[in-house]
C-alpha atoms as a PDB file:
ATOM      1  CA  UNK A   1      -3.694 -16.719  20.483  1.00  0.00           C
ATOM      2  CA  UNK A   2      -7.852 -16.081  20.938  1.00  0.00           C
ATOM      3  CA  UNK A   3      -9.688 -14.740  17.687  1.00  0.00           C
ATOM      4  CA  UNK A   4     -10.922 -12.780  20.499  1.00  0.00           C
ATOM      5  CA  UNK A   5      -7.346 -11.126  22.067  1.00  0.00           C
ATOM      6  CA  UNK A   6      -7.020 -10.566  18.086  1.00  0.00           C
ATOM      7  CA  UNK A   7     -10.242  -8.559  17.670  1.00  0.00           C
ATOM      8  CA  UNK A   8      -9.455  -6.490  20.670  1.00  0.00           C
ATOM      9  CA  UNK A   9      -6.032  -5.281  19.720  1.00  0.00           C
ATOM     10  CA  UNK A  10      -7.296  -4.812  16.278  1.00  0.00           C
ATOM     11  CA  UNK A  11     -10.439  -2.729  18.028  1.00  0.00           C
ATOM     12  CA  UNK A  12      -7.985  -0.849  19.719  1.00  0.00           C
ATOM     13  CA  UNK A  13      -5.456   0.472  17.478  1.00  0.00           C
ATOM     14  CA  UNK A  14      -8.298   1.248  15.405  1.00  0.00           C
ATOM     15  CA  UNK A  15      -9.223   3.562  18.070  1.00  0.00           C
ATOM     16  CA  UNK A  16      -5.989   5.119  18.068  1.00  0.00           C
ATOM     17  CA  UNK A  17      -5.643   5.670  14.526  1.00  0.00           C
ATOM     18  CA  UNK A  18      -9.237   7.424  14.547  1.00  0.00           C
ATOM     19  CA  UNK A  19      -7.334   9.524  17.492  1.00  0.00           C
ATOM     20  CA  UNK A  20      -4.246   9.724  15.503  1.00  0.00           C
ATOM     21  CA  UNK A  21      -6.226  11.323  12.435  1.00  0.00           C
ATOM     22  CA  UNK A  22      -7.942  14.007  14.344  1.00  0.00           C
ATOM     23  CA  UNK A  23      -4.919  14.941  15.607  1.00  0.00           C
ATOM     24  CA  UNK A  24      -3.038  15.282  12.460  1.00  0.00           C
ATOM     25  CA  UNK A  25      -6.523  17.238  11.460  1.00  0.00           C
ATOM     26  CA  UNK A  26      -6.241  19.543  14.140  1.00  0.00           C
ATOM     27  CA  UNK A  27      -2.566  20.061  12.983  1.00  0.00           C
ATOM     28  CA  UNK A  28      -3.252  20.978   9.779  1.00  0.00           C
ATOM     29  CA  UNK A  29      -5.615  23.759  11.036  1.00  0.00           C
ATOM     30  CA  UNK A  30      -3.322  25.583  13.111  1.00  0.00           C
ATOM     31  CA  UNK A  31      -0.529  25.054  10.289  1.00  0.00           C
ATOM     32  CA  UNK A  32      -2.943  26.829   7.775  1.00  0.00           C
ATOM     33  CA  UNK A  33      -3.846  29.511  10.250  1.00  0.00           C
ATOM     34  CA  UNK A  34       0.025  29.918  11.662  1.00  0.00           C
ATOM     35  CA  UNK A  35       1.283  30.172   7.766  1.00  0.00           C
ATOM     36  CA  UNK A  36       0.183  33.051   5.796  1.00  0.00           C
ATOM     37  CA  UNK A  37      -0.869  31.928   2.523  1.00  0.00           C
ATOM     38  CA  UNK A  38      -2.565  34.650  -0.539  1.00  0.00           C
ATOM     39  CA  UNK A  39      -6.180  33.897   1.220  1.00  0.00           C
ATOM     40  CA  UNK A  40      -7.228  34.757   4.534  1.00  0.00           C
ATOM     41  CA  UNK A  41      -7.897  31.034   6.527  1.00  0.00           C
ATOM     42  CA  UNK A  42     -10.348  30.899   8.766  1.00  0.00           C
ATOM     43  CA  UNK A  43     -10.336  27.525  11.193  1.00  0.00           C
ATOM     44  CA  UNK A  44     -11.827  27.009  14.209  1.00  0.00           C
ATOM     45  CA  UNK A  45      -9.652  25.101  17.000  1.00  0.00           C
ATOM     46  CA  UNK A  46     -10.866  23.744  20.338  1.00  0.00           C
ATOM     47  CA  UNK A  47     -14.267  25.761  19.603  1.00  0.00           C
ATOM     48  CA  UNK A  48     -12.303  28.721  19.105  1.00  0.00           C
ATOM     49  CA  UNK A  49     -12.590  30.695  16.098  1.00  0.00           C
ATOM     50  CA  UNK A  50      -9.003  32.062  14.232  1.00  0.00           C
ATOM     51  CA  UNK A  51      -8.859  34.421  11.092  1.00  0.00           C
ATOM     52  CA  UNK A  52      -6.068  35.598   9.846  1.00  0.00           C
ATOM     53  CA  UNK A  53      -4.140  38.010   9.844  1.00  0.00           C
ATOM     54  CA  UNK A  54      -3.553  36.681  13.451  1.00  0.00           C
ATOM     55  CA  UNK A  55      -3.438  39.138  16.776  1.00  0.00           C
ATOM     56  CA  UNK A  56      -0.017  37.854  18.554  1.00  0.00           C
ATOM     57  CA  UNK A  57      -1.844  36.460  21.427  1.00  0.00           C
ATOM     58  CA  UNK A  58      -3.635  34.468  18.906  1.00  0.00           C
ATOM     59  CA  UNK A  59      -0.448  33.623  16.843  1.00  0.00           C
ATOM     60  CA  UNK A  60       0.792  32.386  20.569  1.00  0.00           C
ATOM     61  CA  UNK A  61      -1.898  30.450  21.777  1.00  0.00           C
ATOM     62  CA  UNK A  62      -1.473  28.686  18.496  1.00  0.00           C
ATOM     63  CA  UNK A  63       1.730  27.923  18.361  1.00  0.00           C
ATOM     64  CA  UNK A  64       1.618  26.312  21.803  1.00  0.00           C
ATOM     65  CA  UNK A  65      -1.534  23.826  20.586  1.00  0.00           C
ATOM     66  CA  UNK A  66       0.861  23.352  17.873  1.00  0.00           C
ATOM     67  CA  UNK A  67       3.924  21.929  19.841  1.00  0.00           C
ATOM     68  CA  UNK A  68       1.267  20.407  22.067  1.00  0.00           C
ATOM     69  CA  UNK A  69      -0.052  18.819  18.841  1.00  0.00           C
ATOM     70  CA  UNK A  70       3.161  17.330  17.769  1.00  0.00           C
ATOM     71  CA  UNK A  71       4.244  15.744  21.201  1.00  0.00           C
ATOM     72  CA  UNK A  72       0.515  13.755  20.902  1.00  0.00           C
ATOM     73  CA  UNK A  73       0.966  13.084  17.373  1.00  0.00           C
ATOM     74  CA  UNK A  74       4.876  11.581  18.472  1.00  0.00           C
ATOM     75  CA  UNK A  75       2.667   9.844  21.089  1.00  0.00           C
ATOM     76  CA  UNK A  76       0.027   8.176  19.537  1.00  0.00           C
ATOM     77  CA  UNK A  77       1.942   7.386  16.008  1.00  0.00           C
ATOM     78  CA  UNK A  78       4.336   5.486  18.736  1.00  0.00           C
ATOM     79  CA  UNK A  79       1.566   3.512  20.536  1.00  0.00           C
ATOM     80  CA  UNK A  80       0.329   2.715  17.241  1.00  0.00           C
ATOM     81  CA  UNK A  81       3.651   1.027  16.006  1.00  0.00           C
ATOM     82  CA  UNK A  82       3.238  -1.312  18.742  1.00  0.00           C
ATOM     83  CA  UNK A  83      -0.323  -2.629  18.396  1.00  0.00           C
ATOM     84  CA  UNK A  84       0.896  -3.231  14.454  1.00  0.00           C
ATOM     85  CA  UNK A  85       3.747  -4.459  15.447  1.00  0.00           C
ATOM     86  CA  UNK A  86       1.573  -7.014  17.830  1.00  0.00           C
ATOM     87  CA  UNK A  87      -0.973  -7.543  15.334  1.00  0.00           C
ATOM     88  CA  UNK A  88       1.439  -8.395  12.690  1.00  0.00           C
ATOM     89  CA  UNK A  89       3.321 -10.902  15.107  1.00  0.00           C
ATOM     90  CA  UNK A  90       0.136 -12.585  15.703  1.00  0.00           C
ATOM     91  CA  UNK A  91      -0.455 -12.784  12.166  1.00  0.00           C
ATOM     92  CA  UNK A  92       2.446 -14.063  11.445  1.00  0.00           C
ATOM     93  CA  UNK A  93       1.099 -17.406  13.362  1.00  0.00           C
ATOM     94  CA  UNK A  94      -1.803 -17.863  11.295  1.00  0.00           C
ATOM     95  CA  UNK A  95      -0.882 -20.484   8.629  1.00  0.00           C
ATOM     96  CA  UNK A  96      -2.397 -19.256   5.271  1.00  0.00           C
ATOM     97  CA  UNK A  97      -4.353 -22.141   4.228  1.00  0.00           C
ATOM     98  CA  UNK A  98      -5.237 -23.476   0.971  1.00  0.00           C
ATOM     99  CA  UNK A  99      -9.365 -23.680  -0.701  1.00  0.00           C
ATOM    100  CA  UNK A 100     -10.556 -26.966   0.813  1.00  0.00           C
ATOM    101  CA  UNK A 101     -11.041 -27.867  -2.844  1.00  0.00           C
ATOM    102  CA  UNK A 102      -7.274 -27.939  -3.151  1.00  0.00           C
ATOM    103  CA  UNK A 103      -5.624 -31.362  -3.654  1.00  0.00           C
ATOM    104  CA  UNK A 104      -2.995 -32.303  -1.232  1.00  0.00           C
ATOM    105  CA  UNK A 105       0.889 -32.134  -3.059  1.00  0.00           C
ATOM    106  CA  UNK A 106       4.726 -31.273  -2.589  1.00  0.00           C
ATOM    107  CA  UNK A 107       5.108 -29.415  -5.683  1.00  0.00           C
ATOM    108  CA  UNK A 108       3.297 -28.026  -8.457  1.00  0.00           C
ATOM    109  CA  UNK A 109       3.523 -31.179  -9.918  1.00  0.00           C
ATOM    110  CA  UNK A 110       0.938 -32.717  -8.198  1.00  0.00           C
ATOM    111  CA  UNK A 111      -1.624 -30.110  -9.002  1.00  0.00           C
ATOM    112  CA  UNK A 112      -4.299 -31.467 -11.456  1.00  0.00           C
ATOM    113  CA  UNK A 113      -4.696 -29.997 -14.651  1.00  0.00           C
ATOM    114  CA  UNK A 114      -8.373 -28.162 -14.542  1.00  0.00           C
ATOM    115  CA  UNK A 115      -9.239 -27.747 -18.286  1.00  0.00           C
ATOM    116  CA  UNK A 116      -7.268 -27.258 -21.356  1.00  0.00           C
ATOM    117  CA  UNK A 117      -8.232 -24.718 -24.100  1.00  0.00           C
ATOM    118  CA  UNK A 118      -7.723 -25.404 -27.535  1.00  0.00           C
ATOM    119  CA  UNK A 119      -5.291 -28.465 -28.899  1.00  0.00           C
ATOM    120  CA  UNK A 120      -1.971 -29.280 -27.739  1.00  0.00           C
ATOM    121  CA  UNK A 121      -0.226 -28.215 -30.734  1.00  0.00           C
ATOM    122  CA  UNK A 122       2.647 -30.400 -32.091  1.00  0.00           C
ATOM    123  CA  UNK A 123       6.463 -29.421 -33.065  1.00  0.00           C
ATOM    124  CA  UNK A 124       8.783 -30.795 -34.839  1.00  0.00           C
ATOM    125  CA  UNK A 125      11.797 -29.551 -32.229  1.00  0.00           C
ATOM    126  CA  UNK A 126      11.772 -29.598 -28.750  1.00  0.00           C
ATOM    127  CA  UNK A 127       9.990 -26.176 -27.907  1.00  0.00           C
ATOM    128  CA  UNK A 128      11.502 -23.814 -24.671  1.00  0.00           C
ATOM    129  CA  UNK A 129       9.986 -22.399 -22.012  1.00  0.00           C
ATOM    130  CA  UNK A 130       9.098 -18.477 -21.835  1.00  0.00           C
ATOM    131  CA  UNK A 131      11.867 -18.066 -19.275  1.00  0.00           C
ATOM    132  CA  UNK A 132      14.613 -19.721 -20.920  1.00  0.00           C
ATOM    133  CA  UNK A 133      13.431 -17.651 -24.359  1.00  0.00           C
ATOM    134  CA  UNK A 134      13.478 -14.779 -22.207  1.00  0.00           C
ATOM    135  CA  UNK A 135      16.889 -15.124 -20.899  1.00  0.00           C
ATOM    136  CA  UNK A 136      18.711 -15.783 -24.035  1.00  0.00           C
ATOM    137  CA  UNK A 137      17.213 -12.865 -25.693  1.00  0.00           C
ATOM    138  CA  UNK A 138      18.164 -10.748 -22.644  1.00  0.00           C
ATOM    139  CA  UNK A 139      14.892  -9.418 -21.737  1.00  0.00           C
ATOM    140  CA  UNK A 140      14.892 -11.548 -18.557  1.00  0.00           C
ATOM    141  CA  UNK A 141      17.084 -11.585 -15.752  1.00  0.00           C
ATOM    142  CA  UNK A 142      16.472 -13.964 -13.174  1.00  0.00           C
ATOM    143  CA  UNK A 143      19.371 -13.770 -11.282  1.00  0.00           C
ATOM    144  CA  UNK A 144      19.391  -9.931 -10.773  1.00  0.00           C
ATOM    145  CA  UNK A 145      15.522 -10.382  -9.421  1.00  0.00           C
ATOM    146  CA  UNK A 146      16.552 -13.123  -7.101  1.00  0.00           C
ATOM    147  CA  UNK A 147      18.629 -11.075  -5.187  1.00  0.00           C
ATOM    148  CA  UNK A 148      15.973  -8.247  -5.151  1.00  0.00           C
ATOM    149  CA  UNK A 149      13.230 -10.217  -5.002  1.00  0.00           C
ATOM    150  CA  UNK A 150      13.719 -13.440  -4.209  1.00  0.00           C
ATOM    151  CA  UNK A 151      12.475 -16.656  -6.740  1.00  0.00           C
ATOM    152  CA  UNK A 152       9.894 -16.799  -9.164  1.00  0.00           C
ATOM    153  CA  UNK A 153      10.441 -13.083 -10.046  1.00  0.00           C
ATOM    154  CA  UNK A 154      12.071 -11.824 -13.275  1.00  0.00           C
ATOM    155  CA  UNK A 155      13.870  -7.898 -13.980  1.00  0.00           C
ATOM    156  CA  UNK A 156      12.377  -7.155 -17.665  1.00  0.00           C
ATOM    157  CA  UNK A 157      14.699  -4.980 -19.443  1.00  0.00           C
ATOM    158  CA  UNK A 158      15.094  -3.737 -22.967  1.00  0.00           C
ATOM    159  CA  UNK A 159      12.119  -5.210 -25.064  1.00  0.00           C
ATOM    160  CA  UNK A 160      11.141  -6.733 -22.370  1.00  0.00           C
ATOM    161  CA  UNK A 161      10.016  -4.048 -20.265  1.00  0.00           C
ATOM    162  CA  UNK A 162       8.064  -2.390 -23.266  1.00  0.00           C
ATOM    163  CA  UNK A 163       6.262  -6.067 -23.806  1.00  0.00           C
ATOM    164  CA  UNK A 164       4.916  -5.737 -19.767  1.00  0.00           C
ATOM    165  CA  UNK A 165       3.692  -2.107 -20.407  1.00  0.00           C
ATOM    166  CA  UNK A 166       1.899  -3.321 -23.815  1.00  0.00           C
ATOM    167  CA  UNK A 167       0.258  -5.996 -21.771  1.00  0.00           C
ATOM    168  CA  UNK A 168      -0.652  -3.754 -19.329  1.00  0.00           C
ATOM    169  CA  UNK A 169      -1.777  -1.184 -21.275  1.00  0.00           C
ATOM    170  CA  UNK A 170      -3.755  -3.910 -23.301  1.00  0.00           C
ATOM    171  CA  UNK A 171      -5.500  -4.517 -19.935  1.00  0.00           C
ATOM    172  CA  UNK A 172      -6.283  -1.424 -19.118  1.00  0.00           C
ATOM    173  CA  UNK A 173      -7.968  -0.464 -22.502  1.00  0.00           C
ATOM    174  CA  UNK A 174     -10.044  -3.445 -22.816  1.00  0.00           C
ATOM    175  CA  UNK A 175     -11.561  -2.960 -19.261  1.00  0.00           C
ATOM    176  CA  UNK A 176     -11.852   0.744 -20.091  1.00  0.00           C
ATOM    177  CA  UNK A 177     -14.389  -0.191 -23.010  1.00  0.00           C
ATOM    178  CA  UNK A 178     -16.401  -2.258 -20.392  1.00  0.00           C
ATOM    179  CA  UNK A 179     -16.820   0.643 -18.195  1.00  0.00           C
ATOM    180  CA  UNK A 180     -13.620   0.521 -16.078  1.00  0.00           C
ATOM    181  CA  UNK A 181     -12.771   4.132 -14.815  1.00  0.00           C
ATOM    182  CA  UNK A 182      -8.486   4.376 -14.761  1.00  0.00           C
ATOM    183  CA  UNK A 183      -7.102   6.414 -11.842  1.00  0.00           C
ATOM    184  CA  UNK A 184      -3.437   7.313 -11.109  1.00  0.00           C
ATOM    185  CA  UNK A 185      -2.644   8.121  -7.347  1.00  0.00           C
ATOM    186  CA  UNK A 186       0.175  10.032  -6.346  1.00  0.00           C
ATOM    187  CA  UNK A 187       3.174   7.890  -5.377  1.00  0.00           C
ATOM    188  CA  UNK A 188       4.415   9.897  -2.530  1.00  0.00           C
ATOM    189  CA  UNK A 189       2.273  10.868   0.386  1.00  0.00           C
ATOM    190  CA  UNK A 190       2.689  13.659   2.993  1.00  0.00           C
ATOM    191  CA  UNK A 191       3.261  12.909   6.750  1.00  0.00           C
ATOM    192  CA  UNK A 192      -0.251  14.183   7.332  1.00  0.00           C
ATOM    193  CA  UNK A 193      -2.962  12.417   6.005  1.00  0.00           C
END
């Protein structure tokens, strides 16, 4: 595949997401104008202006941009799917390649070690790992996050669960103090954006 067949799929769906979003816009303003709400709305559509309350020609001539609305939103949102869905097969080609400054290896064994801080402190037992620590004490479950997640991932529970929010908390406080402002987004979204 061309960088350049990439760029103009890429190009193009970003076209039809620009079309895609002023369809959804023009949506929402005959949804405000068709649905009477405690204010008057006044939108204008197709260089039309609408104020409500609505004259039933009006309320018709709306409702038929509205149906006509949702058939080109249905349209576009499915012409979209497939340029994604062609973008993110071409992307799935392009091998995600290590820094050039990245030693050749099979395993994380062969990575070098970079710096050390501090000394290597000494025991007189044969110290465990964090995981192993974290599984007897049954904050860790490796095997429930393996079949969720796949390896390398861990389900915190109990104690667990409140140590990751301290940490993150932790984080969060200490880049508040250098200036970080802390935002919380909504974790659902409508089907208009």
């Amino acid at each position: 595949m061309e960088l350049g067949e990439f760029k103009r799929l890429f190009g193009e769906r970003r076209e039809l997401n620009v079309k895609l979003e002023a369809v959804r816009g023009e949506s929402a303003d005959v949804g405000a104008l068709l649905s009477p709400g405690k204010q008057p709305v006044t939108r204008t559509v197709r260089g039309k202006g609408y104020t409500q309350p609505l004259v039933d020609d009006a309320k018709s001539e709306l409702k038929g941009f509205s149906k006509e609305l949702k058939e080109k939103s249905k349209d576009l949102e499915g012409k979209l799917k497939e340029f994604e869905a062609q973008l993110s097969q071409i992307l799935m080609t392009v091998p995600n390649l290590p820094h050039e400054s990245v030693p050749d290896g099979k395993s994380s064994e062969d990575n070098p070690v970079v710096r050390n801080d501090g000394e290597k402190r000494s025991y007189d037992f044969t110290p465990k790992n964090h995981w192993e620590i974290g599984e007897a004490l049954g904050i860790l479950d490796f095997e429930r996050a393996g079949k969720i997640s796949g390896a390398r991932f861990a389900v915190y529970k109990g104690l667990g669960a409140k140590l990751e929010r301290a940490l993150a908390h932790f984080m969060l406080e200490t880049h508040i103090a250098k200036g970080y402002t802390e935002s919380f987004r909504p974790s659902w979204s409508t089907a208009r954006r």
